[in-house]
C-alpha atoms as a PDB file:
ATOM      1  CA  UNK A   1     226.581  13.287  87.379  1.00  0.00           C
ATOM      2  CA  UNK A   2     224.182  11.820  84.672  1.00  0.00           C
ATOM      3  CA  UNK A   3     223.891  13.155  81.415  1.00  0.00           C
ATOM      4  CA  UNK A   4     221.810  16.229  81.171  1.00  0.00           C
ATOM      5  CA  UNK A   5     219.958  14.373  77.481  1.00  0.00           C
ATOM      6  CA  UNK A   6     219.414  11.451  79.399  1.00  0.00           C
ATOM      7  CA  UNK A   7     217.354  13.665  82.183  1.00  0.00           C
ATOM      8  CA  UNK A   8     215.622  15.577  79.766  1.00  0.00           C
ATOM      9  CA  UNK A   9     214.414  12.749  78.181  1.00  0.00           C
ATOM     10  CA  UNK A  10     213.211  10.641  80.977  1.00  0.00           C
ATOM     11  CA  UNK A  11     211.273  13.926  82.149  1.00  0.00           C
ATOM     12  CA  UNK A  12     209.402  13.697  78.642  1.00  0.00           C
ATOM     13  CA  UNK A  13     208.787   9.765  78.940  1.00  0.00           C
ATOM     14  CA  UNK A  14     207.140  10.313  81.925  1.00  0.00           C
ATOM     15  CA  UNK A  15     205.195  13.428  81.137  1.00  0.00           C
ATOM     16  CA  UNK A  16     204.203  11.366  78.468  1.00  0.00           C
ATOM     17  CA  UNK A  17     202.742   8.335  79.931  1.00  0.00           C
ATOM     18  CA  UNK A  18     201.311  10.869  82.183  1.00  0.00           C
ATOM     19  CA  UNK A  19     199.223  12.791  79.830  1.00  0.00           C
ATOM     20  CA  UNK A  20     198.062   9.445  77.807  1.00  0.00           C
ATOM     21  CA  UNK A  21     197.640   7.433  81.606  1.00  0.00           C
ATOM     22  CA  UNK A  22     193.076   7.030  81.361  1.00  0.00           C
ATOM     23  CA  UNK A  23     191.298   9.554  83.597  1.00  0.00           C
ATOM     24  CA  UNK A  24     193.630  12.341  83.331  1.00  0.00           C
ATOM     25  CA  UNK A  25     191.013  14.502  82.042  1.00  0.00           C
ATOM     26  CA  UNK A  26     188.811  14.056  85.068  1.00  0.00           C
ATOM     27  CA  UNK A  27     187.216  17.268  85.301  1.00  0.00           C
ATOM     28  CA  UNK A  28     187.547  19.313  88.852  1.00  0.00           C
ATOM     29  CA  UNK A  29     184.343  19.983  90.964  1.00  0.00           C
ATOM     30  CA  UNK A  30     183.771  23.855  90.043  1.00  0.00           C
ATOM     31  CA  UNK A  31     184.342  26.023  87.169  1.00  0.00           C
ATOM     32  CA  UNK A  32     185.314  28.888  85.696  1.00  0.00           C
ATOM     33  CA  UNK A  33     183.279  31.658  83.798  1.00  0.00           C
ATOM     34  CA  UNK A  34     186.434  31.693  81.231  1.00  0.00           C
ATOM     35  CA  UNK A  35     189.682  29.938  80.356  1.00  0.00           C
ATOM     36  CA  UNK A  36     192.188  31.457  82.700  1.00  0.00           C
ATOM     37  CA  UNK A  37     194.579  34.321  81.212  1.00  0.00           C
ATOM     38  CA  UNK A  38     197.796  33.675  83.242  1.00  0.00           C
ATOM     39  CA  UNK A  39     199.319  31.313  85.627  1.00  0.00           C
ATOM     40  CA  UNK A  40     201.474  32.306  88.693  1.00  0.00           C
ATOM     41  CA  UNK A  41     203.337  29.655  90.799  1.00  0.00           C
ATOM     42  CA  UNK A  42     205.816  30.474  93.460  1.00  0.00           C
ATOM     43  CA  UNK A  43     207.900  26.876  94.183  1.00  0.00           C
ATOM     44  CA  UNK A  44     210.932  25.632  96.487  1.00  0.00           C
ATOM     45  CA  UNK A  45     213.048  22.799  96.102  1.00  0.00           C
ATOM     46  CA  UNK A  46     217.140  22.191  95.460  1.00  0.00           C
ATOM     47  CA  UNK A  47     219.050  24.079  92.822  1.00  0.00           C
ATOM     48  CA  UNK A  48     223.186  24.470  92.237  1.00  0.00           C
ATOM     49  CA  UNK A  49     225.645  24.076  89.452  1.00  0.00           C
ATOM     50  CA  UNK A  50     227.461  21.293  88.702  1.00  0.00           C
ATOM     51  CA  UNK A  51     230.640  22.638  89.620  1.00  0.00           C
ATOM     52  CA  UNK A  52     233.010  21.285  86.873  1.00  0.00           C
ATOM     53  CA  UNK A  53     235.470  23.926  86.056  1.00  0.00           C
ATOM     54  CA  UNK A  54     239.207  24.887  87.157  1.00  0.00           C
ATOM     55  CA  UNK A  55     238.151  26.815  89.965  1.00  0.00           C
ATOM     56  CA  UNK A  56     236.020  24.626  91.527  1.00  0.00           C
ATOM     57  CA  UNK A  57     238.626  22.103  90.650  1.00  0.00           C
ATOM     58  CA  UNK A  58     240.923  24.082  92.945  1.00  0.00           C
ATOM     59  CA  UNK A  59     237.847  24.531  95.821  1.00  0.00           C
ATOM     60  CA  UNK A  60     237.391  20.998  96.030  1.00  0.00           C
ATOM     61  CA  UNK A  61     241.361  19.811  95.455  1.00  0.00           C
ATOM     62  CA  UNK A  62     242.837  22.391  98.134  1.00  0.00           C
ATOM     63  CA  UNK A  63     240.073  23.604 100.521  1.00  0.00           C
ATOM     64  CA  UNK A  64     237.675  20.671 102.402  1.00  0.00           C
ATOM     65  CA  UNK A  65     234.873  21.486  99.708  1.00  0.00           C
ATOM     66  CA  UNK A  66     232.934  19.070  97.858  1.00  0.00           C
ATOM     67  CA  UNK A  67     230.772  19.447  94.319  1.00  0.00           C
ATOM     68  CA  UNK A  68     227.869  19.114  96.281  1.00  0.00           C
ATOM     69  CA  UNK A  69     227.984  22.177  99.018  1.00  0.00           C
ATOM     70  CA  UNK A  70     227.035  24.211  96.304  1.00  0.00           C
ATOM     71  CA  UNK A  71     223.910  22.967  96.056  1.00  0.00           C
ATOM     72  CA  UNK A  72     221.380  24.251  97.949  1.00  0.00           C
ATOM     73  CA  UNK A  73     217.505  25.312  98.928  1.00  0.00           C
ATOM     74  CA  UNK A  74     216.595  27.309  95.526  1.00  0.00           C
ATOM     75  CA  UNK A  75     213.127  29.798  95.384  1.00  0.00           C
ATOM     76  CA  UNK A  76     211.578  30.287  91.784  1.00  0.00           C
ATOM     77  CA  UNK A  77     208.495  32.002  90.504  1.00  0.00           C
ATOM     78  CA  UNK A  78     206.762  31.759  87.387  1.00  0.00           C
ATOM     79  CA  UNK A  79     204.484  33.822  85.463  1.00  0.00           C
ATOM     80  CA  UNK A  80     202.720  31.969  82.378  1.00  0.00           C
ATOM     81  CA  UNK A  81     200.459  34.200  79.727  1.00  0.00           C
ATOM     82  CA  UNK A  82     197.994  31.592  78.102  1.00  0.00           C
ATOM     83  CA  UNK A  83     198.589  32.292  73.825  1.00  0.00           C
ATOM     84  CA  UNK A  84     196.507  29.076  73.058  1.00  0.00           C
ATOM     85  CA  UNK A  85     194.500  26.008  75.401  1.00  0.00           C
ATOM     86  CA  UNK A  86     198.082  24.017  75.423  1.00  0.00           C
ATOM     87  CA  UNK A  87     200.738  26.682  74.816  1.00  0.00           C
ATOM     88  CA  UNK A  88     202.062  29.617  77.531  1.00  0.00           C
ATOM     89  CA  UNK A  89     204.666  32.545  77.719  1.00  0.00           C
ATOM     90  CA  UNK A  90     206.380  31.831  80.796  1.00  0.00           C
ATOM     91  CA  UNK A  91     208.603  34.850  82.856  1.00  0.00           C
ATOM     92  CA  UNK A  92     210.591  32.828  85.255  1.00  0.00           C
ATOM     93  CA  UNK A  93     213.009  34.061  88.244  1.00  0.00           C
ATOM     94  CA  UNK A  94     215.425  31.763  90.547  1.00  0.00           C
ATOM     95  CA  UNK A  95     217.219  32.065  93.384  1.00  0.00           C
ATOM     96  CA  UNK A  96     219.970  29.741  94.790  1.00  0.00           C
ATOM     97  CA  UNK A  97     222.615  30.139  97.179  1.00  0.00           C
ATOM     98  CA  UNK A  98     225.493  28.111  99.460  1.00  0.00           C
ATOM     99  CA  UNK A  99     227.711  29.153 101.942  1.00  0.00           C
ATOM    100  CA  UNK A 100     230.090  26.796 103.196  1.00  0.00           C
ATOM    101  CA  UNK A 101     232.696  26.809 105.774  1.00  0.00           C
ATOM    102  CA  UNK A 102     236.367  25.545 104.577  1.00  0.00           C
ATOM    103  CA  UNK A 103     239.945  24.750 105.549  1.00  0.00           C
ATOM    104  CA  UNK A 104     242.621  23.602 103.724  1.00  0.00           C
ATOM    105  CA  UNK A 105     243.313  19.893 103.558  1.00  0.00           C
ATOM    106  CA  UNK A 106     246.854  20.000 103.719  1.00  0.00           C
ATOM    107  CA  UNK A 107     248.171  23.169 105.467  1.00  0.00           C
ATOM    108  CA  UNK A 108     247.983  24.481 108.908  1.00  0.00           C
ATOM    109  CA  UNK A 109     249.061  27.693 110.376  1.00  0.00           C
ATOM    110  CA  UNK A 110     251.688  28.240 112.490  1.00  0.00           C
ATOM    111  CA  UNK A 111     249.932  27.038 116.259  1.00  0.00           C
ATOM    112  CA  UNK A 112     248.799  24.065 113.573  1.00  0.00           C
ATOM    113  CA  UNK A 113     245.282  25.517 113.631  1.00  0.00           C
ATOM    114  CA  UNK A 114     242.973  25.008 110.084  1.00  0.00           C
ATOM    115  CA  UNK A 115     243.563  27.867 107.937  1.00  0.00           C
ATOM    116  CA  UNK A 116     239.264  28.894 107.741  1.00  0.00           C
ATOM    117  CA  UNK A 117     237.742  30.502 104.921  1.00  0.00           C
ATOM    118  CA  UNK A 118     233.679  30.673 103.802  1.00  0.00           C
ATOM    119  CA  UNK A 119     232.907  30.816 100.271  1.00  0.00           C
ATOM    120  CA  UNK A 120     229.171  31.620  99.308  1.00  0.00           C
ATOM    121  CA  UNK A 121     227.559  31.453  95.714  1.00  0.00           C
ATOM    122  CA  UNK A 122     224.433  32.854  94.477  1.00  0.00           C
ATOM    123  CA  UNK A 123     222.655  31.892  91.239  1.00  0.00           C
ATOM    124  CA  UNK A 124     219.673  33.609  89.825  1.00  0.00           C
ATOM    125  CA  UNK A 125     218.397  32.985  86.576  1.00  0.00           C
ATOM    126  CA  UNK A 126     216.068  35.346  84.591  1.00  0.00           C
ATOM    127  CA  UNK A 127     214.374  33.816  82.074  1.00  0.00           C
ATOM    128  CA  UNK A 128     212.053  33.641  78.876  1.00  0.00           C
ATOM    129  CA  UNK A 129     210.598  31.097  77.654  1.00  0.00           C
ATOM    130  CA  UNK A 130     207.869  28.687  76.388  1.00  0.00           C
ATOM    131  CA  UNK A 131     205.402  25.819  78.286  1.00  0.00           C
ATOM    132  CA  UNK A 132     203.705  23.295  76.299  1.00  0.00           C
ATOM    133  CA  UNK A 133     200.855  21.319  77.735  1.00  0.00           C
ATOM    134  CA  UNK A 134     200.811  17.402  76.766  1.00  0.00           C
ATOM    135  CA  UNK A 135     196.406  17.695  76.986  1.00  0.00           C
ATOM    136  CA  UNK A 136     193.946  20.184  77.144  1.00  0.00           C
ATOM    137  CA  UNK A 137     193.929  22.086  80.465  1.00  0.00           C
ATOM    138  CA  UNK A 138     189.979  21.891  80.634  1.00  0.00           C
ATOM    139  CA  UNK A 139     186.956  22.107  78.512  1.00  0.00           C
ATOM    140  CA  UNK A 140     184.398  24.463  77.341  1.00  0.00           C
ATOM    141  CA  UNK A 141     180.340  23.718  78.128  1.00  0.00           C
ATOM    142  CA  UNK A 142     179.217  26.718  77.221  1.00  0.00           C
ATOM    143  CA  UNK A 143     179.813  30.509  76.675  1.00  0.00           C
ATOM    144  CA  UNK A 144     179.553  31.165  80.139  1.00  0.00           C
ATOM    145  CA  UNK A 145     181.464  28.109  81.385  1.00  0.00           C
ATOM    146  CA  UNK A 146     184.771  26.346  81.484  1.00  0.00           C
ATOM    147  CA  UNK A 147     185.822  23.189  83.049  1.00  0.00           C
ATOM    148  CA  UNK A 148     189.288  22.700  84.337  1.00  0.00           C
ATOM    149  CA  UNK A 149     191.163  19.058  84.607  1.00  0.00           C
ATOM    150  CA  UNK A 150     192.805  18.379  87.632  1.00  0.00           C
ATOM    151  CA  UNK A 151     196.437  17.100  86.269  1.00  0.00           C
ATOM    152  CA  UNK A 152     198.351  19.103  83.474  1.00  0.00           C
ATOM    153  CA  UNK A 153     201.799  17.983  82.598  1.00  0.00           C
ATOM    154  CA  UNK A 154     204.220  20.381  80.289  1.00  0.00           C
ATOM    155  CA  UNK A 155     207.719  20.177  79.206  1.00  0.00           C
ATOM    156  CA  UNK A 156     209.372  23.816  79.149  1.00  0.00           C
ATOM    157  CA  UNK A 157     212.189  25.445  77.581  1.00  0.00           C
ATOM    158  CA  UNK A 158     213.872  28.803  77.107  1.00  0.00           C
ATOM    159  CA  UNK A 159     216.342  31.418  77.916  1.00  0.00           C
ATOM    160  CA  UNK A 160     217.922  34.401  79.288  1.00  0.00           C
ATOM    161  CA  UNK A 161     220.811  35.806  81.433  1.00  0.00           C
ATOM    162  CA  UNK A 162     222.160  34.157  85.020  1.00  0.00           C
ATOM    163  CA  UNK A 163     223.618  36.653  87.496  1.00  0.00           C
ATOM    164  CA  UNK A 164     225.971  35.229  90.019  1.00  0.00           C
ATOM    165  CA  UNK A 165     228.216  36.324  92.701  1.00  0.00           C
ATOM    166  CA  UNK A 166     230.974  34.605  94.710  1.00  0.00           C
ATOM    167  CA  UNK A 167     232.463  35.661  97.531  1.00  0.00           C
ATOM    168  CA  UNK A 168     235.176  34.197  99.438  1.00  0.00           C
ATOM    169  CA  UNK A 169     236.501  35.572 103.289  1.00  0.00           C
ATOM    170  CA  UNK A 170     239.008  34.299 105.494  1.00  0.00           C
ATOM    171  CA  UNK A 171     242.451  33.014 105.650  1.00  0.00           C
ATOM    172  CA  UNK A 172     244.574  31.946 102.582  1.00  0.00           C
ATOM    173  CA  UNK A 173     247.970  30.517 101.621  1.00  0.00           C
ATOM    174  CA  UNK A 174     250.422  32.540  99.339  1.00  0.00           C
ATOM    175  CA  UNK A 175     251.990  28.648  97.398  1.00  0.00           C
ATOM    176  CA  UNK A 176     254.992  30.643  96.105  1.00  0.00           C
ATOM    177  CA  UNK A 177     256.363  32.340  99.911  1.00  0.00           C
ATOM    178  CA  UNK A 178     254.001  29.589 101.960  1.00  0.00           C
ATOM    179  CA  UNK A 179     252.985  32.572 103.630  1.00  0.00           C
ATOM    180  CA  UNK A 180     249.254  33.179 105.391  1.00  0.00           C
ATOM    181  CA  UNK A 181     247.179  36.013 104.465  1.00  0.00           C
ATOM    182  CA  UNK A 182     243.721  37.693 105.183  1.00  0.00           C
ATOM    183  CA  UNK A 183     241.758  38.750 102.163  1.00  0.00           C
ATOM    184  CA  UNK A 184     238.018  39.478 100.741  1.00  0.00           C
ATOM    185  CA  UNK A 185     237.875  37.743  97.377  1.00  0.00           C
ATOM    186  CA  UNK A 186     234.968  38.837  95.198  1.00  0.00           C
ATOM    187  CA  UNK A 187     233.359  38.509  91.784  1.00  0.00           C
ATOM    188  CA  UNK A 188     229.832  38.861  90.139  1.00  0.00           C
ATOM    189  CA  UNK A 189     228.400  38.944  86.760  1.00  0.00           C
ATOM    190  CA  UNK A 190     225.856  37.390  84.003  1.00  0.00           C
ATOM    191  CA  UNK A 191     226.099  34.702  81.330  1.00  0.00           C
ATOM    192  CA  UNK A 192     223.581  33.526  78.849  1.00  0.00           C
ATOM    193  CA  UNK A 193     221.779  30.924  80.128  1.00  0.00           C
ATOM    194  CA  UNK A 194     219.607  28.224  78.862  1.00  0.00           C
ATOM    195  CA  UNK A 195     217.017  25.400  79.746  1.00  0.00           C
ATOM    196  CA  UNK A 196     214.992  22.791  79.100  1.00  0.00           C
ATOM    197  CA  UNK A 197     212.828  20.194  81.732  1.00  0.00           C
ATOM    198  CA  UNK A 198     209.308  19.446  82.477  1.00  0.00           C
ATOM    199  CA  UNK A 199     206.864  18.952  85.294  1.00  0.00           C
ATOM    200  CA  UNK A 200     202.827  18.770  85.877  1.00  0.00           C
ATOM    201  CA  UNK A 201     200.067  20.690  87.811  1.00  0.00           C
ATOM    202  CA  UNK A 202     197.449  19.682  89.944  1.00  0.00           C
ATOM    203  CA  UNK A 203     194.476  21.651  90.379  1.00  0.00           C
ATOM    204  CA  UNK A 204     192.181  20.999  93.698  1.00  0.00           C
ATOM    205  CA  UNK A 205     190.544  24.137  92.621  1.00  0.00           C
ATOM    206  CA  UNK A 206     189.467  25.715  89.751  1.00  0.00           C
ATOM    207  CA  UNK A 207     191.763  28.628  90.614  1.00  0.00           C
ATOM    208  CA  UNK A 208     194.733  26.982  92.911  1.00  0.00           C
ATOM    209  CA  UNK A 209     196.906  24.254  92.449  1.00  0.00           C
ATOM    210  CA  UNK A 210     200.206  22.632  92.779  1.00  0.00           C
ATOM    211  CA  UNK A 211     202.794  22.711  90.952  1.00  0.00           C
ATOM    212  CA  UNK A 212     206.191  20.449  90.579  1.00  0.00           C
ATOM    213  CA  UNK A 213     208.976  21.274  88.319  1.00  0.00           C
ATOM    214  CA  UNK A 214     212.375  20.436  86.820  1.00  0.00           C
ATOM    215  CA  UNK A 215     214.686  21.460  84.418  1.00  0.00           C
ATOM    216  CA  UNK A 216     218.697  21.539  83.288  1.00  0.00           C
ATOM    217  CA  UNK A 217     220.463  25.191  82.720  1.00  0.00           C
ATOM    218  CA  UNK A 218     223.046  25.553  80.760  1.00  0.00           C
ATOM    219  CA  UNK A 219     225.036  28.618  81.833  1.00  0.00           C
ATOM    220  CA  UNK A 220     228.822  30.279  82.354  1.00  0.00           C
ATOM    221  CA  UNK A 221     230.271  33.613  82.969  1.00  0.00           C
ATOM    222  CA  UNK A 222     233.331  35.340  83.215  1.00  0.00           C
ATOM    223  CA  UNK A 223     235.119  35.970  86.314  1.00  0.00           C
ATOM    224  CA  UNK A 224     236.699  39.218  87.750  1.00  0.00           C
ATOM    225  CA  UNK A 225     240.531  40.175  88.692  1.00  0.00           C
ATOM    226  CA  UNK A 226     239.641  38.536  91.923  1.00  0.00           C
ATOM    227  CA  UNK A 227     239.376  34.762  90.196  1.00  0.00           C
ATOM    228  CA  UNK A 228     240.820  35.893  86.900  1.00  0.00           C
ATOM    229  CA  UNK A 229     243.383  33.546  86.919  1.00  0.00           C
ATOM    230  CA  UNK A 230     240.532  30.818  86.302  1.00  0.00           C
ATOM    231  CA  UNK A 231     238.632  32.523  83.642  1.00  0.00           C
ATOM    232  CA  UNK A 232     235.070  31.292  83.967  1.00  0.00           C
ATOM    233  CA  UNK A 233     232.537  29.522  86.121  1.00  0.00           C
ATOM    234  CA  UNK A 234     230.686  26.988  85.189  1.00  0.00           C
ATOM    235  CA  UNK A 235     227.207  27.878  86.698  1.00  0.00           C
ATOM    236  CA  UNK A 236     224.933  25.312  84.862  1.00  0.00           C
ATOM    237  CA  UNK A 237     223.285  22.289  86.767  1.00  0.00           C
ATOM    238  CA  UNK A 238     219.845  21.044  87.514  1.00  0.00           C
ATOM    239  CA  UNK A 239     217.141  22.657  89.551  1.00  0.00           C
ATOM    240  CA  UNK A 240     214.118  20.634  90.886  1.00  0.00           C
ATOM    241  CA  UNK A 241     211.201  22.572  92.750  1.00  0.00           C
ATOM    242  CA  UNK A 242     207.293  22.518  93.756  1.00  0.00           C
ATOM    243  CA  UNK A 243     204.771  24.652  95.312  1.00  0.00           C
ATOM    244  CA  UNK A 244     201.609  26.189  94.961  1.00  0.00           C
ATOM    245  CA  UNK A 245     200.149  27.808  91.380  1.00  0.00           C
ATOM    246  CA  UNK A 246     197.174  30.202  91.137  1.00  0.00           C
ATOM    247  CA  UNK A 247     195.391  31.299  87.524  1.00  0.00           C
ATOM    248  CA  UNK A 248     193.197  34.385  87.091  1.00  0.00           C
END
């Protein structure tokens, strides 16, 4: 997995060429009778954590699991408040989950039949935090009248709390009597989380657009008795989405 910095700053080189490429101020056909007040986009794309802790450590060493099952189709939605032309309050809610299908890799039962379990994990960050615009989203003519551009890259950042749960069903192997047991193993909770990324808008309209985003979280929680042996989950990892945006 590459460095989280070096992502972060290759999103900012390129917003950056972006904003300063000519004719990105091109204004749309149509306009609005004030600058917009808010900003709502509703995206899809991949999200997941890195997995890079003990436990999944021992989901990927013992069960047929890999780092990247947890990764999976992720849903956020974004609600910006306009404070000045360039700078927004930005809500933000995610959703990811996986659920994958397992054995272990080296035991069998005792008709040497794969010992099954599913594990699912669900990540959703809620979130607070801050967009800045690299140019000016559109231009005034008048008192009555205000131009949009078509292309508006940001960079992002912010913060807030990620709520998980993991759940894991099926068949299991007791390592001290070898024996095979049936259990429900549960746990869910919230961390601090944090994040940083970019992306851009396009506007075809003066009121609707598209809208492509990405951005690192840093997050971790505690685990219950379930997976207390293991003490936390690491829960941070990358999230890339796009979709459509609307402004009133």
């Amino acid at each position: 997995m590459r460095s989280p910095t070096r992502f972060l700053h290759a999103i900012l080189i390129l917003l950056t060429l972006a904003a300063l490429r000519p004719g990105h101020a091109t204004a749309q056909s149509g306009y609005m009778f004030k600058e917009p007040d808010a900003t709502v986009s509703f995206r899809l794309g991949l999200g997941g954590p890195n997995a890079n802790d003990d436990l999944f450590d021992f989901f990927t060493s013992e069960l047929t699991l890999e780092r990247g099952d947890f990764r999976n189709v992720a849903f956020a939605m974004d609600i910006g408040v306009r404070l000045t032309p360039r700078f927004d309050v930005v809500l933000g809610l995610a959703v990811d989950q996986s659920s994958n299908l397992s054995e272990f890799r080296d035991w069998v039962d005792q008709d040497d039949l794969p010992i099954e379990q599913t594990t699912d994990l669900m990540r959703a960050p809620i979130t607070l935090g801050a967009k800045v615009y690299l140019s000016e989203r559109g231009r005034r003519l008048s008192s009555h009248a205000w131009v949009p551009v078509n292309f508006a890259p940001y960079v992002t950042a912010g913060g807030g709390v990620m709520v998980y749960r993991l759940e894991q069903n099926g068949d299991f192997v007791d390592f001290q009597t070898n024996e095979i047991f049936t259990r429900h193993f549960e746990s869910s909770g919230a961390g601090a989380t944090a994040y940083a990324g970019g992306g851009a808008e396009y506007w075809f309209s003066p009121r609707f657009g598209l809208n492509a985003d990405g951005r690192y979280q840093w997050a971790s929680a505690s685990l219950d008795r379930d997976f207390a042996d293991f003490g936390s989950i690491d829960l941070q990892g990358f999230q890339f989405t796009a979709g459509f945006a609307v402004r009133f």
